[in-house]
C-alpha atoms as a PDB file:
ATOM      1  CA  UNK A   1      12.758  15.020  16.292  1.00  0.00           C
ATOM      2  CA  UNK A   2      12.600  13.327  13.365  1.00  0.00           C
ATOM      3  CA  UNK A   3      15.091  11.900  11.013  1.00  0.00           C
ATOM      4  CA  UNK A   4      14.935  13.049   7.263  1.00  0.00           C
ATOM      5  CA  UNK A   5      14.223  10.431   4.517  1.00  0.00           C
ATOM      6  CA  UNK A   6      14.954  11.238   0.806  1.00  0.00           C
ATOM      7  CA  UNK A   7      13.890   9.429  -1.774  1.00  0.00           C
ATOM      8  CA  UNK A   8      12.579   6.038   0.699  1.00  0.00           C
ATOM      9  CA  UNK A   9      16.176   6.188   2.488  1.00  0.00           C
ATOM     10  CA  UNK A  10      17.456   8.286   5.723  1.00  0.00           C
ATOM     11  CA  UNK A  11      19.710  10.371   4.772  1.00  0.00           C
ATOM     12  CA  UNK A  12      23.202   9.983   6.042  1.00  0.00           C
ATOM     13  CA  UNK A  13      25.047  13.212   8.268  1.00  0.00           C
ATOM     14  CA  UNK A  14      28.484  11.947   7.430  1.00  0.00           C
ATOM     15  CA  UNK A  15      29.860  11.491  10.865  1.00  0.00           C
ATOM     16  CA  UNK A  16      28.133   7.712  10.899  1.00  0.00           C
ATOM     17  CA  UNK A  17      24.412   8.854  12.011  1.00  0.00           C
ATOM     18  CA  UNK A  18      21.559  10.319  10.546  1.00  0.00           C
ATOM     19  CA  UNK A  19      20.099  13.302   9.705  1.00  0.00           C
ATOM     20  CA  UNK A  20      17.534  14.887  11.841  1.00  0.00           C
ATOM     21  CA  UNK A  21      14.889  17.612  11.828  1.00  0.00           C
ATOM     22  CA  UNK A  22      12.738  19.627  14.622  1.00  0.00           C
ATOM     23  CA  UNK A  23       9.741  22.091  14.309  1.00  0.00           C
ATOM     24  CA  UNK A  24       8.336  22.273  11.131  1.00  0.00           C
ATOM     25  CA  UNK A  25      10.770  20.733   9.300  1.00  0.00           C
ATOM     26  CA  UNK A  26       9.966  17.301  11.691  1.00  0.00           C
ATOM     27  CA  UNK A  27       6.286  18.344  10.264  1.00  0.00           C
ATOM     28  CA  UNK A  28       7.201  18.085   7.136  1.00  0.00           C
ATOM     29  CA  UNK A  29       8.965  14.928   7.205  1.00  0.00           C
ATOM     30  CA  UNK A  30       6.161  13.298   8.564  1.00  0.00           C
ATOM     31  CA  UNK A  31       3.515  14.516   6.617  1.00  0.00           C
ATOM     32  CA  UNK A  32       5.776  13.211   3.448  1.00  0.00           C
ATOM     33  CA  UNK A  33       6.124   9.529   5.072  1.00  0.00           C
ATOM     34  CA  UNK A  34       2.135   9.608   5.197  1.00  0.00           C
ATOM     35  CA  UNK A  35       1.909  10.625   2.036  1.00  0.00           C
ATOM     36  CA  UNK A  36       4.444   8.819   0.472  1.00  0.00           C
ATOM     37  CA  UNK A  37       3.774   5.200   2.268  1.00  0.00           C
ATOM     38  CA  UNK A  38       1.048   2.986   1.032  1.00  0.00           C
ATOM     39  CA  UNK A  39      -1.805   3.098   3.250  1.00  0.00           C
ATOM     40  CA  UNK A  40      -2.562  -0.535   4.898  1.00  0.00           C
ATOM     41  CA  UNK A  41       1.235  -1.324   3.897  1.00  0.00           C
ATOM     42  CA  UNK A  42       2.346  -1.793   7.954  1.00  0.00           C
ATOM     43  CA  UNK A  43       0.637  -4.168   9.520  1.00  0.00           C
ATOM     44  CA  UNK A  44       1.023  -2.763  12.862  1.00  0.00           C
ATOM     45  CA  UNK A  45      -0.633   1.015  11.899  1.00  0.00           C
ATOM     46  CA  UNK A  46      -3.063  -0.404   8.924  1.00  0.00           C
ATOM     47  CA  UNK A  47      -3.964   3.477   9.260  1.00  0.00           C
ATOM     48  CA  UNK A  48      -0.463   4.858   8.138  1.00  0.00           C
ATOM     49  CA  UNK A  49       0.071   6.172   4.803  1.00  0.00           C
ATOM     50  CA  UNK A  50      -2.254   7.526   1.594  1.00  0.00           C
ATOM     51  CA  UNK A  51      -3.642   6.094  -1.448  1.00  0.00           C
ATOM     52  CA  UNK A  52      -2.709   8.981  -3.676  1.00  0.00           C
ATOM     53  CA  UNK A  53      -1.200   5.740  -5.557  1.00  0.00           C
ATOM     54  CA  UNK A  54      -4.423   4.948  -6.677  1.00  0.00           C
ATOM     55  CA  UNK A  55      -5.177   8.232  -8.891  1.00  0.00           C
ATOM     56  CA  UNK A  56      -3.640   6.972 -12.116  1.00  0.00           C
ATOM     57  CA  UNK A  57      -6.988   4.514 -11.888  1.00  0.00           C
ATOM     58  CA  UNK A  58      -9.308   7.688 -11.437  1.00  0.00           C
ATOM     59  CA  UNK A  59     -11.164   9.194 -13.996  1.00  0.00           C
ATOM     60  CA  UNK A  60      -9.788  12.045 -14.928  1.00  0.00           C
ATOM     61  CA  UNK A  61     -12.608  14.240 -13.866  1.00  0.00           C
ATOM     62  CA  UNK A  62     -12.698  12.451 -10.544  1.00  0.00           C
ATOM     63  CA  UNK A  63      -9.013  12.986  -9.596  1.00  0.00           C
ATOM     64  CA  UNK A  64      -9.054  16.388  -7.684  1.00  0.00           C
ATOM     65  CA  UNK A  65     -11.378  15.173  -5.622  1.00  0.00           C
ATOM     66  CA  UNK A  66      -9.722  11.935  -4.941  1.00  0.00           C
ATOM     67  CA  UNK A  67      -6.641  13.303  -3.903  1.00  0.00           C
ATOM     68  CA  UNK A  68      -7.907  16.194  -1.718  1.00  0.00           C
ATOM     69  CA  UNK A  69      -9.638  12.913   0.476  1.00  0.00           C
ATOM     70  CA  UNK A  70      -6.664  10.598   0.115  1.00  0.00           C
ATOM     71  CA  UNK A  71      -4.256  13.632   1.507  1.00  0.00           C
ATOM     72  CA  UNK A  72      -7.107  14.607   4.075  1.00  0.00           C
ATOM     73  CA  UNK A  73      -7.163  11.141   5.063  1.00  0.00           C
ATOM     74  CA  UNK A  74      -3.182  10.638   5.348  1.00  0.00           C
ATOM     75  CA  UNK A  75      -2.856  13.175   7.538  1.00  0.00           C
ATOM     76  CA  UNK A  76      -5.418  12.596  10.002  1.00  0.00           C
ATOM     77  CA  UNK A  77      -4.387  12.713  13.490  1.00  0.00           C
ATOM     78  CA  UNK A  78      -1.180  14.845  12.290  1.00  0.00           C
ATOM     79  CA  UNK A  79      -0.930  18.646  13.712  1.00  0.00           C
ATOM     80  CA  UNK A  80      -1.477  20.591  10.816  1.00  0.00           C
ATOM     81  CA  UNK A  81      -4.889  21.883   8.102  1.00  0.00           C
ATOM     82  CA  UNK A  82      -4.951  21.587   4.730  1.00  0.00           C
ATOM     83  CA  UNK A  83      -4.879  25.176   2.629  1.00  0.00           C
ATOM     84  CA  UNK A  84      -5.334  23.133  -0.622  1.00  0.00           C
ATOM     85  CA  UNK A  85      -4.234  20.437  -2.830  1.00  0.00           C
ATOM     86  CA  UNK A  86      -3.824  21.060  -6.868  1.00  0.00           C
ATOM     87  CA  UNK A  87      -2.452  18.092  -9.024  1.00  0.00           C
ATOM     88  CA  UNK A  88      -0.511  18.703 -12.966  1.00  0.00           C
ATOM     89  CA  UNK A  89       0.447  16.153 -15.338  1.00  0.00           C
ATOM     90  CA  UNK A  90       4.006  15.385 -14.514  1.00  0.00           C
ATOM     91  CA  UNK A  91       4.666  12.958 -18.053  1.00  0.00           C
ATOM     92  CA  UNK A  92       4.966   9.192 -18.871  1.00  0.00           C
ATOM     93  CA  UNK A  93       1.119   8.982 -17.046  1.00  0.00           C
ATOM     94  CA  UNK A  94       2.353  10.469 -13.877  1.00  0.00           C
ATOM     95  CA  UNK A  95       0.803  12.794 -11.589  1.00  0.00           C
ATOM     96  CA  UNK A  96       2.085  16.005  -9.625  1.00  0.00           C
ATOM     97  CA  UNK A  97       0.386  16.650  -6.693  1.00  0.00           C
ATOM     98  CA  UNK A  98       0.912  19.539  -4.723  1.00  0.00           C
ATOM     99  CA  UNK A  99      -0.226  20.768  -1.004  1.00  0.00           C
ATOM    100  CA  UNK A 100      -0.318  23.650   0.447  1.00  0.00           C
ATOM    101  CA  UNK A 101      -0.555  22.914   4.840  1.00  0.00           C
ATOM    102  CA  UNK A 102      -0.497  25.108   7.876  1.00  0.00           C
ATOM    103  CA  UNK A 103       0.827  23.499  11.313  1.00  0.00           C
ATOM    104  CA  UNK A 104       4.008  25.011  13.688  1.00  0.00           C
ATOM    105  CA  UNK A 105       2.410  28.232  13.122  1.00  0.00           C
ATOM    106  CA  UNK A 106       3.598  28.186   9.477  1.00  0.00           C
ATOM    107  CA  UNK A 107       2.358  27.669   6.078  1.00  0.00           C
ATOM    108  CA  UNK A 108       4.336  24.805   4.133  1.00  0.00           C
ATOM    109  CA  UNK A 109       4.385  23.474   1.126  1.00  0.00           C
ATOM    110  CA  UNK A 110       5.025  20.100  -0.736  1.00  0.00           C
ATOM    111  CA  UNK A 111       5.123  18.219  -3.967  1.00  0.00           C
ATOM    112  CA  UNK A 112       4.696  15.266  -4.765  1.00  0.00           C
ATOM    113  CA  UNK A 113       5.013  12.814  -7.778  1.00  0.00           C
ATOM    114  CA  UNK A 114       2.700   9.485  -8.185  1.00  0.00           C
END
């Protein structure tokens, strides 16, 4: 089980706990902390977390690339493949990335916006 987080914050269930996920909704969660969190930002697990913040400093060219290894690098260790990542502009210097994963014996999808 894992408990969901929305936007950095668990999310309340209204009876004075937390929200919490199983399967491949748990999946999803964590593959979103990972990607979210900066990666060296806990001490403890230097591993933990991406550095998809980093691809406003790519070259343009060079970002694809970039974030296909920071995503396949996040979610090392984690229970699922990646299908494919695809980034858009997403305004004000912003990216969209997107990825497409397989793991709980479904395909799942994310976006996210750095």
């Amino acid at each position: 089980m894992e408990l969901w987080l929305r936007d950095g914050d668990y999310v309340p269930d209204g009876r004075g706990g937390l929200v919490r996920s199983e399967g491949a909704e748990a999946l999803l969660q964590r593959v979103l902390f990972r990607l979210c969190a900066r990666r060296g930002s806990f001490p403890m697990l230097p591993e933990i977390g991406s550095e998809l913040y980093r691809l406003g400093s790519e070259p343009r060219c060079g970002r694809l690339s970039a974030a296909r290894q920071y995503v396949a690098e996040a979610l090392r260790g984690e229970a699922v493949s990646v299908e494919d990542v695809t980034l858009s502009d997403a305004g004000g210097g912003r990216v969209a990335v997107e990825v497409q994963l397989s793991g709980e014996g479904e395909r799942l999808s994310l976006r996210l916006t750095v």
